[in-house]
Protein backbone atom coordinates (compact mmCIF):
# COMPACT_ATOMS: atom_id res chain seq x y z
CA UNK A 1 0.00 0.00 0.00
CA UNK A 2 1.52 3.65 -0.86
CA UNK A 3 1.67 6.02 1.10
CA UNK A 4 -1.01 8.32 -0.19
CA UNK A 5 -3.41 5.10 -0.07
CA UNK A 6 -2.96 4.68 4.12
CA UNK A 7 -3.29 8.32 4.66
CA UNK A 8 -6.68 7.96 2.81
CA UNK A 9 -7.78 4.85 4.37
CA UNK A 10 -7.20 5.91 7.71
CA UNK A 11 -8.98 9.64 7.30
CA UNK A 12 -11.69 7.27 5.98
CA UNK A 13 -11.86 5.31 8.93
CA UNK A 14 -11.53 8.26 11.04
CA UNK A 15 -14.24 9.41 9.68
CA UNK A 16 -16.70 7.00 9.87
CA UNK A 17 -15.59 6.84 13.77
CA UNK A 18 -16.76 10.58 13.90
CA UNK A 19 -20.54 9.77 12.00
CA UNK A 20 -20.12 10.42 8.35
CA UNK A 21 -23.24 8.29 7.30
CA UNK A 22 -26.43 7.93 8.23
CA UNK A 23 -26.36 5.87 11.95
CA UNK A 24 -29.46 4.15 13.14
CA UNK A 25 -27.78 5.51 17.09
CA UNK A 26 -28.59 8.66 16.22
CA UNK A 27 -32.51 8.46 14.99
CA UNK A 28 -35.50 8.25 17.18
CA UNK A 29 -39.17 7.17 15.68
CA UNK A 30 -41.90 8.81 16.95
CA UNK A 31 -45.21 6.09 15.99
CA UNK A 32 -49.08 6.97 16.14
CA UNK A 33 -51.30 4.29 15.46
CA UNK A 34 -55.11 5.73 15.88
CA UNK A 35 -58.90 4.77 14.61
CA UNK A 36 -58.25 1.55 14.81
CA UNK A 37 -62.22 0.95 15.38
CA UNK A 38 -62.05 -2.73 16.80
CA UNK A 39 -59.94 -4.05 13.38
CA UNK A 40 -57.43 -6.45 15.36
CA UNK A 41 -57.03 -8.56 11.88
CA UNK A 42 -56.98 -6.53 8.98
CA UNK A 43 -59.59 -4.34 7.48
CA UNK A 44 -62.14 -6.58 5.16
CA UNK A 45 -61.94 -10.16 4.04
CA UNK A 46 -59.65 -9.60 0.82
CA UNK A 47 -55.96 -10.66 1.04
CA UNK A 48 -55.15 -7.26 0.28
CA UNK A 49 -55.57 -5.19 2.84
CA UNK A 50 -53.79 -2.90 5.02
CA UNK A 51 -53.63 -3.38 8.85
CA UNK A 52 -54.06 -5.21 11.32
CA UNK A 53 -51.78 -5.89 14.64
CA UNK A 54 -49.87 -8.50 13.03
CA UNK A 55 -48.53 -6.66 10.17
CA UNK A 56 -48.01 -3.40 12.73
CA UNK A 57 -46.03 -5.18 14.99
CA UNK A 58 -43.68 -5.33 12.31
CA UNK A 59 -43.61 -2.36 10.81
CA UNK A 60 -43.10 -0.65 13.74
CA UNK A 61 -40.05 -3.55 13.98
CA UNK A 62 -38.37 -2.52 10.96
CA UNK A 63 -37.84 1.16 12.34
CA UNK A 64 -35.47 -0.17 14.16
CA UNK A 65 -34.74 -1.33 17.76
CA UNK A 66 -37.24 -1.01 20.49
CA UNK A 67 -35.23 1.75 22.34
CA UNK A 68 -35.10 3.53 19.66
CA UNK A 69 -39.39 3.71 18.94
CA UNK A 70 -41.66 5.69 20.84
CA UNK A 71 -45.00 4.33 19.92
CA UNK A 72 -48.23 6.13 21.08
CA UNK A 73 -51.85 5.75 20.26
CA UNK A 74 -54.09 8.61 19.35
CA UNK A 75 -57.55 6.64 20.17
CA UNK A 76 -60.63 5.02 18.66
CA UNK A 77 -59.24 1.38 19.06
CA UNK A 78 -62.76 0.35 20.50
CA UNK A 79 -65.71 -0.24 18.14
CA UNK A 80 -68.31 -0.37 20.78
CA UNK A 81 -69.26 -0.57 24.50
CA UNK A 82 -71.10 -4.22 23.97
CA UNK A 83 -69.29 -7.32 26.17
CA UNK A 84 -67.99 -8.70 22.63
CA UNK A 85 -67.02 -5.57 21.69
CA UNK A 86 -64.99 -5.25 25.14
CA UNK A 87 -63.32 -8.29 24.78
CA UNK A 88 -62.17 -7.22 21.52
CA UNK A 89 -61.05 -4.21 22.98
CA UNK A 90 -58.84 -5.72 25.52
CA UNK A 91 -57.36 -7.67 22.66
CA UNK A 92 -56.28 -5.01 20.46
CA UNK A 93 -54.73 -2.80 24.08
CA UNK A 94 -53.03 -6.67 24.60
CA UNK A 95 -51.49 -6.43 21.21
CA UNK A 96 -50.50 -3.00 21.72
CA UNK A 97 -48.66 -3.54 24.81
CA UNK A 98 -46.24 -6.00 23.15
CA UNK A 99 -45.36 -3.14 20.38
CA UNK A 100 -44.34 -1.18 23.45
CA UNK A 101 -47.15 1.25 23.66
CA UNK A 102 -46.25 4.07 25.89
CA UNK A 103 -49.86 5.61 26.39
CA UNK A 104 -53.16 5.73 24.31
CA UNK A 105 -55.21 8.72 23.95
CA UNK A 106 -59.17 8.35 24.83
CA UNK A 107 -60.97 9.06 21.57
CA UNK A 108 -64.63 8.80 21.12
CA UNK A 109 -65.72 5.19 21.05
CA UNK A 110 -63.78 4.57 24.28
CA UNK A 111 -65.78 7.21 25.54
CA UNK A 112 -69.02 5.13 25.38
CA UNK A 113 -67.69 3.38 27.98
CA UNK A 114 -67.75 4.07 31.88
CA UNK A 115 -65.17 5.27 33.02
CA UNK A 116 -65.14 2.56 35.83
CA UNK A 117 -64.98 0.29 32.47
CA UNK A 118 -62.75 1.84 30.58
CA UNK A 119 -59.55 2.09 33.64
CA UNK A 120 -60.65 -1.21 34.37
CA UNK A 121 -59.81 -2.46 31.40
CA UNK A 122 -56.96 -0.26 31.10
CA UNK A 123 -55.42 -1.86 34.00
CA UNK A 124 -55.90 -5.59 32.92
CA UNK A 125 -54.57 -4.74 29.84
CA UNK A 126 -51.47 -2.66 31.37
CA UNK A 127 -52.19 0.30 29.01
CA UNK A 128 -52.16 3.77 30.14
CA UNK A 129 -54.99 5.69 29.33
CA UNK A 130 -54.57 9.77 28.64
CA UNK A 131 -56.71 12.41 28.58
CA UNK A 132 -56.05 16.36 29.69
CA UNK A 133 -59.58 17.54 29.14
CA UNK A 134 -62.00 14.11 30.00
CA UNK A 135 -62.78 14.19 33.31
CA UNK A 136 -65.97 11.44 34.61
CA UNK A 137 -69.10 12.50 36.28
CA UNK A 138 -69.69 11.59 39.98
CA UNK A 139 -73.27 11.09 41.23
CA UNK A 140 -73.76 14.86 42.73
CA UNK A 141 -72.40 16.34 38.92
CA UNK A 142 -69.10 17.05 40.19
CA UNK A 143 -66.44 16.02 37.89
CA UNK A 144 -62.96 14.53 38.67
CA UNK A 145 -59.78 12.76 36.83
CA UNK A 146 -60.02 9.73 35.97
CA UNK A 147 -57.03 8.72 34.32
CA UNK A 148 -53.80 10.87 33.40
CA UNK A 149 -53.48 14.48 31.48
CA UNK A 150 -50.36 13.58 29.97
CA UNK A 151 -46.86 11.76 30.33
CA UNK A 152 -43.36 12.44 29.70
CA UNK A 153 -41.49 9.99 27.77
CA UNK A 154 -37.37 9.93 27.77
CA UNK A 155 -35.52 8.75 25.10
CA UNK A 156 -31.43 8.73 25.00
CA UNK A 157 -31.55 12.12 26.93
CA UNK A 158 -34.91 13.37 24.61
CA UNK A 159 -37.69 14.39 27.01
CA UNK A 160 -40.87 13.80 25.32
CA UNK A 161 -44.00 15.13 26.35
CA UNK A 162 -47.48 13.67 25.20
CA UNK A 163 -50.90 15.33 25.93
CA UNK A 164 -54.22 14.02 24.97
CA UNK A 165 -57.12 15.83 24.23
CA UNK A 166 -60.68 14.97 22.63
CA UNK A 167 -63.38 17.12 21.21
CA UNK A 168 -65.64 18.21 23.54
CA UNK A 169 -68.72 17.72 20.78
CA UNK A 170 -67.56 13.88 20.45
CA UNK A 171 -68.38 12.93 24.02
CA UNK A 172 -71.79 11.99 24.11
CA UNK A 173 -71.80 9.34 26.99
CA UNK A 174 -73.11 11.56 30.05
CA UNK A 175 -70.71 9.71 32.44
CA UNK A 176 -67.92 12.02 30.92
CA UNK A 177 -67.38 15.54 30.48
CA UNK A 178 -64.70 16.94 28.42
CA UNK A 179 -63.28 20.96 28.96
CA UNK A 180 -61.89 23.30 26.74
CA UNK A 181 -58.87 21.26 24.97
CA UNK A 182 -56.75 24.29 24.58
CA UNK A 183 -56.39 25.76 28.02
CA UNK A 184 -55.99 21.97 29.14
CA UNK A 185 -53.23 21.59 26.90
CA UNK A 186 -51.53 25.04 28.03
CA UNK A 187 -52.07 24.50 31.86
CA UNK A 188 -50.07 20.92 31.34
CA UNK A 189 -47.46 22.63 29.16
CA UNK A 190 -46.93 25.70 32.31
CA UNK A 191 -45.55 23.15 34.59
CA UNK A 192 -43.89 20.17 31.96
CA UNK A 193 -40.22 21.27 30.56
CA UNK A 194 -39.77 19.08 27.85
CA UNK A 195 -37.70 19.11 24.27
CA UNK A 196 -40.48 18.11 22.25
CA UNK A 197 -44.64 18.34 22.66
CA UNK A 198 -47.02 16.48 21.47
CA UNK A 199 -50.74 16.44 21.04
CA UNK A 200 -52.75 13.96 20.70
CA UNK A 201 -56.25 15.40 19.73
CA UNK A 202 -59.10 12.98 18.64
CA UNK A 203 -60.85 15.35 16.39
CA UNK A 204 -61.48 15.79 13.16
CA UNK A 205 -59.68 18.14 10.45
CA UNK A 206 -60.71 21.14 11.40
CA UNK A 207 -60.80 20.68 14.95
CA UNK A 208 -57.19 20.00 14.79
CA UNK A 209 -56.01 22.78 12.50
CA UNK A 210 -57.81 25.39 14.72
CA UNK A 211 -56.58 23.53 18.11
CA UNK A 212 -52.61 23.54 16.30
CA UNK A 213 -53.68 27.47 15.63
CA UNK A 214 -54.18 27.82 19.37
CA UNK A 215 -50.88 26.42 20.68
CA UNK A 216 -48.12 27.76 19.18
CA UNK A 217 -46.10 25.87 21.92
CA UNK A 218 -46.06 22.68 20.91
CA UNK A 219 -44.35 21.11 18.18
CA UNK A 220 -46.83 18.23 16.68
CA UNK A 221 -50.53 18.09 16.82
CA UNK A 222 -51.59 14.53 15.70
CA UNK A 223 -55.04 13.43 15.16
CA UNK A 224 -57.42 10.67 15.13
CA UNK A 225 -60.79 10.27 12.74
CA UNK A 226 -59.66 12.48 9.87
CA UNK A 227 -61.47 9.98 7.26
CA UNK A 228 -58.23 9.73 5.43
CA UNK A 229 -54.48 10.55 6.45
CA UNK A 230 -53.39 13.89 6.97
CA UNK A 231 -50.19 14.52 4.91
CA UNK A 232 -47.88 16.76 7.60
CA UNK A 233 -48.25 20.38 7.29
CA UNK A 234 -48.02 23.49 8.88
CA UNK A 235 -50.46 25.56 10.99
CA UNK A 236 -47.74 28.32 11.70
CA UNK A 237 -45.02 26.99 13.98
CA UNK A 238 -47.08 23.40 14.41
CA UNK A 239 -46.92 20.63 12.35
CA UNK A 240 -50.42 18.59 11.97
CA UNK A 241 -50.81 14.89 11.14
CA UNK A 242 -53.00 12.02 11.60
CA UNK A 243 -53.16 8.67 11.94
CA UNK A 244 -56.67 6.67 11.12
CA UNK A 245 -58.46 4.73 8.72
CA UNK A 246 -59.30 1.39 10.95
CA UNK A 247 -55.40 1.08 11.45
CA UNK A 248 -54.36 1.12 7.88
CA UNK A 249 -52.01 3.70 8.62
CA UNK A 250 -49.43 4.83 10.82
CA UNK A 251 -48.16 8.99 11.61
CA UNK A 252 -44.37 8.74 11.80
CA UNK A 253 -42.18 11.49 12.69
CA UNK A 254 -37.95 10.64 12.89
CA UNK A 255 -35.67 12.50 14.48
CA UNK A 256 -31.92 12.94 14.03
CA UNK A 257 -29.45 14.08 16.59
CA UNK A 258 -27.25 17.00 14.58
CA UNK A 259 -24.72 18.89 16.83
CA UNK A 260 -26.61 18.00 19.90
CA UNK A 261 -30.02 18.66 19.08
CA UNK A 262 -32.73 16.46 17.71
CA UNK A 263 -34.35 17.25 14.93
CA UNK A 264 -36.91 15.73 12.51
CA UNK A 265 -35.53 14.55 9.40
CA UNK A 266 -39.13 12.87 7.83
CA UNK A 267 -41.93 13.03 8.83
CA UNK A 268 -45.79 11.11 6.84
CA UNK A 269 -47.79 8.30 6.88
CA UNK A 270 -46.64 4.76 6.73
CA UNK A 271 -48.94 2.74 5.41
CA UNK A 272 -50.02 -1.28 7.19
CA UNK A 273 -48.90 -3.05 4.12
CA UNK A 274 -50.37 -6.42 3.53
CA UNK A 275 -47.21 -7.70 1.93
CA UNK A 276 -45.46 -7.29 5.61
CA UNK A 277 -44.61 -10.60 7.63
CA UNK A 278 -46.77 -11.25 10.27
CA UNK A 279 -45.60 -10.64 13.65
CA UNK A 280 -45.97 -14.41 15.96
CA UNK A 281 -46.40 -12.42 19.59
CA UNK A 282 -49.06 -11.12 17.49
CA UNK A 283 -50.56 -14.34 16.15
CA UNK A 284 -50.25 -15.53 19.51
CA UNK A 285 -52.41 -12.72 20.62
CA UNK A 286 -54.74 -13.39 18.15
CA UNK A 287 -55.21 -16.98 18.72
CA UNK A 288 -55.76 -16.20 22.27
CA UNK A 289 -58.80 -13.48 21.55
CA UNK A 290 -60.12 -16.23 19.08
CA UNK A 291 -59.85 -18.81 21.94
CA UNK A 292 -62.05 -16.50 24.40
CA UNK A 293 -64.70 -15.38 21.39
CA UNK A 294 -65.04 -19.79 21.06
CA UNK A 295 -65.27 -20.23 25.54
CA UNK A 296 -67.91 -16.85 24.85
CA UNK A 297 -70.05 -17.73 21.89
CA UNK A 298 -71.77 -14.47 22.16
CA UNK A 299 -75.53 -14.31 21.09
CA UNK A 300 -76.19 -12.03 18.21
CA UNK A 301 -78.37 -9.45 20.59
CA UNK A 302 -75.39 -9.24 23.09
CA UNK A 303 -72.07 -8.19 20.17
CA UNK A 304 -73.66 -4.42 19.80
CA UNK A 305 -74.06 -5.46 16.50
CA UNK A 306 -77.50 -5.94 15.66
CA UNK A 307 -80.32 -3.51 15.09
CA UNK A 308 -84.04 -3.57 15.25
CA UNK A 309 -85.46 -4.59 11.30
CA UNK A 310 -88.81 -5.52 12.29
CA UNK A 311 -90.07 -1.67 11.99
CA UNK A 312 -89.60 -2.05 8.41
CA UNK A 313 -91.37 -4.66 7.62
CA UNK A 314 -95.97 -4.46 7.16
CA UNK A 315 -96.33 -7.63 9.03
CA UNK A 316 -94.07 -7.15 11.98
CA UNK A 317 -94.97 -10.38 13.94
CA UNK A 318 -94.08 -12.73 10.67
CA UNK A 319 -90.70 -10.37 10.34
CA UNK A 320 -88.70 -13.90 10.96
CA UNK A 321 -86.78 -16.34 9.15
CA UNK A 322 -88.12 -19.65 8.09
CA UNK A 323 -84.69 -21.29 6.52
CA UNK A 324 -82.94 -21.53 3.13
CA UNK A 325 -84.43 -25.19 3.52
CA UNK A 326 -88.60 -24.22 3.36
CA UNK A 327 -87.84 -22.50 -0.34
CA UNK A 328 -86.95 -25.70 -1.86
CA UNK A 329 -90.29 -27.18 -2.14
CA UNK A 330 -91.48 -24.08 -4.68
CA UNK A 331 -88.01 -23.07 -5.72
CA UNK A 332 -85.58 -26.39 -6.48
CA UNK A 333 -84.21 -25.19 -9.84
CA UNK A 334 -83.40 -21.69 -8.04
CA UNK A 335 -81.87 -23.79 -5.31
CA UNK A 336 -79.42 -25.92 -7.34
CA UNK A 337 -78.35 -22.44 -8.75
CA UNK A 338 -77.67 -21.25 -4.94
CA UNK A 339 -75.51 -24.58 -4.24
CA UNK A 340 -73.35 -23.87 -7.10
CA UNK A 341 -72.65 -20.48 -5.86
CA UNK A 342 -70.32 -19.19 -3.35
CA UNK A 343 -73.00 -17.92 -1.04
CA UNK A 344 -73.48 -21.96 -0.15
CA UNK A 345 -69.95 -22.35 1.37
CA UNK A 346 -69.93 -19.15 3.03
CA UNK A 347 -69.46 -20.60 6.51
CA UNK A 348 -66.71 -22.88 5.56
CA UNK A 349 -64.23 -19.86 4.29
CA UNK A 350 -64.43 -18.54 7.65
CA UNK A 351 -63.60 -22.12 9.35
CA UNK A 352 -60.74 -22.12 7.15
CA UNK A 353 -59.70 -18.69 8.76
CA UNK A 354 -60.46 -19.49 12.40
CA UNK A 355 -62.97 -16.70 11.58
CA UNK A 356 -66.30 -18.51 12.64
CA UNK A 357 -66.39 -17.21 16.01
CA UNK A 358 -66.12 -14.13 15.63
CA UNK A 359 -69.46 -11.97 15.21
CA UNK A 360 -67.64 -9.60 12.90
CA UNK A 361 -67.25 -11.78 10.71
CA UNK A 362 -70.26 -14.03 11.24
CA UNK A 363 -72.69 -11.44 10.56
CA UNK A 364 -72.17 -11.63 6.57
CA UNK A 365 -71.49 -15.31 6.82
CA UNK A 366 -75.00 -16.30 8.16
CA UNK A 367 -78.42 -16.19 7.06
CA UNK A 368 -80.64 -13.54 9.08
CA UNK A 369 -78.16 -13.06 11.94
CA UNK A 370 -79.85 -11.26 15.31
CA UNK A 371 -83.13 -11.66 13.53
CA UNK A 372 -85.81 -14.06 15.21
CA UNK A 373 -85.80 -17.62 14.11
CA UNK A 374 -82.18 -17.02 12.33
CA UNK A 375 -78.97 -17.32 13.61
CA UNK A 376 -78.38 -16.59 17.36
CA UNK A 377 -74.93 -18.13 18.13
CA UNK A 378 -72.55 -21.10 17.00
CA UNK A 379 -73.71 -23.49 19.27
CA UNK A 380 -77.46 -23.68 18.51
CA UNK A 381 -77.52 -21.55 14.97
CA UNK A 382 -76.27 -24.75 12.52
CA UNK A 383 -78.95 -24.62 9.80
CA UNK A 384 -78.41 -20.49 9.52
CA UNK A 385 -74.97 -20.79 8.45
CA UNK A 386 -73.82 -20.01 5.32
CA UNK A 387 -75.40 -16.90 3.15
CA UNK A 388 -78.86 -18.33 2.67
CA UNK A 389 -82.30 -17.49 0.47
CA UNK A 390 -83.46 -14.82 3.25
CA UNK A 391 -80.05 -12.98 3.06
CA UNK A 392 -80.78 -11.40 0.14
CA UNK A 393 -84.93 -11.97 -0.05
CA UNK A 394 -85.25 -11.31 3.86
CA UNK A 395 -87.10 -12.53 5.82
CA UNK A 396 -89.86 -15.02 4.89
CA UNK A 397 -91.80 -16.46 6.84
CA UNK A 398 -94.90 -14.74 5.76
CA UNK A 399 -94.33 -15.73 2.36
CA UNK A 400 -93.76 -19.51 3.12
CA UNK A 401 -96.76 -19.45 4.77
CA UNK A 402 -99.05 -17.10 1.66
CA UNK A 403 -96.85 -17.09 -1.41
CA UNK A 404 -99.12 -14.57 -3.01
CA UNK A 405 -97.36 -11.75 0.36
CA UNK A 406 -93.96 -10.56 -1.38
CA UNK A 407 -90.26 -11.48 0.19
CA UNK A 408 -89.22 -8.43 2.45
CA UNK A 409 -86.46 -7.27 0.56
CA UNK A 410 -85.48 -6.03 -2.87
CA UNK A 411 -82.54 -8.51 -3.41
CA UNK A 412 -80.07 -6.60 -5.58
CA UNK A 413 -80.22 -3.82 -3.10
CA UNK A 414 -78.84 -6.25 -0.44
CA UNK A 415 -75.47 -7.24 -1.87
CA UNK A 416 -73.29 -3.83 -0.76
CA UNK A 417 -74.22 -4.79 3.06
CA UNK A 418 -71.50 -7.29 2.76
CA UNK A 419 -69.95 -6.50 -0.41
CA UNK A 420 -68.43 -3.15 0.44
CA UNK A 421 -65.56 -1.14 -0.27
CA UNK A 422 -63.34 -3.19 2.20
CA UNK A 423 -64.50 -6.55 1.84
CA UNK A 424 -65.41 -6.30 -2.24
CA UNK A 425 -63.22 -3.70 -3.38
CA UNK A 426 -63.89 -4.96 -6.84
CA UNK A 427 -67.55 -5.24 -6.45
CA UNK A 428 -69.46 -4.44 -9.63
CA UNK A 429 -73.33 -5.69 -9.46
CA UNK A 430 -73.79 -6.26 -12.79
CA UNK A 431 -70.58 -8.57 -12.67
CA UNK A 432 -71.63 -10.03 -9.65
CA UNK A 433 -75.38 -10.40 -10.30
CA UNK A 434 -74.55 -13.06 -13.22
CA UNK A 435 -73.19 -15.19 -11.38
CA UNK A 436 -76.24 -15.73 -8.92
CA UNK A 437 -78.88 -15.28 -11.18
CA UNK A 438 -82.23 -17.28 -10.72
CA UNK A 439 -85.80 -17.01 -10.76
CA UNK A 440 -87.61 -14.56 -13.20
């Protein structure tokens, strides 16, 4: 080796021993999750979708060790205030806690909860709920805390502070009572020193630009149920961002250290892909939920996820199922065309997914689910599985009875109750329709 080639090796080691590249030492991630809205598996029943816990676990993996993530929650991970719905809940805070979840902002549907509920489950599920403005209703209409205003998270010498906040016009549940956000936020940042602030602020897009307007303090406002992701911008000093969408997507910010001082280098939305590996603490999580929805078998009128239909119907008291199995005697050629369509095997594609016990799922996988005389639960509901006749003609039990009284429903105005944007994606009813065809 000359000796012009050592000189420039070693000022090219010495380098690299001071930080000339890029060093994963030097970066913190700042995660939001939010809106989750009960979707521990992914979003729909294509193989293409974003989310789900498995596939954030992973993500949230990739950004690099766990020291080195701060991942926080701006809210809406419940769907509902029902036991199933509960459970579910649990599940999700469960999965969180192994991503290392720091604290989780109360959004709305959390709010339909008690609060005795809510830090109850909170506590079994070791998650730590935040709120600076939510405060719970005693019996003589005096309000107090119920959980904390905000925490302060440290990172390599980074103090961190997070503050939640929800709209006060999203709290409908008369056990809780939610203050200005603002001044909540202020009187938490008078006596909290900290290097950067964050808000976490369930509320929509406007409610978030005019609360970022307000608080020229902090540094990130982050929101919840924006519809779609917020792409970062700036409401004077504050940046604004969201993270929602049933967990589809993630809000990252990362920060680099540069002469002492940590600043962020990117900052967007990451979305859940579904081509990401999926995480096994995760699938162990999962299998464990699925485990308890199997000991639970919930009845349909106990999941939260059943409404009344018998108001729509002339005949009110007949407003019932009779079976997929009482059409065959006037309709057998229309019945052969129903075995040789998907709709037959319904059931068994959510067997093959582990799926069948879990109302979410069995509620387009079932013929007249919550409705009297159809399916009530998996242990007494066998002859309602699958998607039968009444799924699409409703119920019939006046007509089995008088063929000249008409089936309840119009039939092609059925098929977007299941086939939706995030279970059909590709749903065309005139594509679709051919395929089922029968009758006149």
């Amino acid at each position: 080796m000359t000796a012009e080639r050592t000189i420039v090796f070693w000022l090219f080691a010495f380098l690299c021993l001071l930080g000339c590249g890029p060093s994963t030492s030097s970066h913190l991630h700042i995660v939001v999750s939010g809106d989750t809205a009960g979707w521990i598996t992914p979003c729909g029943c294509t193989a293409n979708q974003s989310g789900g816990l498995e596939r954030r676990a992973s993500l949230i993996k990739s950004f690099g060790p766990i020291d080195r993530v701060v991942y926080l929650d701006v809210g809406g991970s419940a769907a509902g205030k029902s036991e199933y719905q509960q459970v579910k809940l649990k599940s999700i805070l469960q999965g969180d806690q192994l991503m290392g979840l720091e604290v989780h902002n109360i959004g709305a549907p959390e709010t339909q909860l008690s609060p005795q509920s809510l830090v109850g489950i909170g506590k079994e599920a070791r998650t730590q709920w935040l709120s600076a403005n939510l405060q719970m209703v005693n019996a003589d209409d005096s309000t107090q805390a119920a959980i904390a205003s905000h925490r302060v998270v440290v990172r390599h010498g980074v103090r961190i502070l997070v503050v939640g906040v929800i709209d006060p016009s999203f709290v409908k549940n008369p056990l809780w009572r939610a203050r200005d956000a603002s001044s909540s936020v202020l009187a938490v940042l008078q006596k909290e020193r900290a290097d950067i602030r964050i808000v976490l602020a369930y509320m929509d897009e406007p409610g978030l630009r005019a609360l970022a307007e307000s608080l020229p303090e902090v540094d990130y406002v982050i929101g919840g149920p924006t519809g779609q992701m917020l792409a970062p911008s700036s409401v004077g000093p504050v940046e604004v961002m969201s993270a929602t969408n049933k967990g589809k997507f993630l809000a990252k910010i990362e920060l680099q250290k540069m002469e002492k001082v940590w600043k962020a280098v990117q900052r967007g939305a990451v979305e859940v892909k579904s081509s990401l590996p999926r995480d096994a603490g995760q699938s162990k999580n999962l299998d464990n939920f699925l485990s308890t929805l199997a000991d639970r078998d919930f009845p349909a009128d106990e999941t939260g996820l059943v409404t009344s239909h018998s108001a729509n119907s002339p005949n009110p008291h007949d407003y019932q199922i009779a079976g997929t199995h009482t059409c065959i005697a006037c309709h057998q050629q229309d019945d052969q065309t129903w075995h040789s369509s998907k709709h037959s095997h319904a059931w068994q594609t959510l067997v093959d997914k582990r799926s069948q016990v879990d109302p979410s799922c069995q509620q387009c996988h079932t013929t007249g689910y919550g409705m009297a005389g159809g399916f009530v639960q998996v242990a007494k509901s066998t002859p309602f599985v699958n998607v039968g006749c009444e799924s699409c003609h409703g119920p019939s039990q006046s007509h089995v009875l008088n063929p000249k009284v008409k089936t309840a429903y119009l039939s092609r105005e059925q098929c977007v109750r299941c086939h939706d944007h995030e279970n059909s994606p590709e749903f065309d009813t005139t594509k679709y329709w051919s395929k089922i065809a029968h009758g006149r």
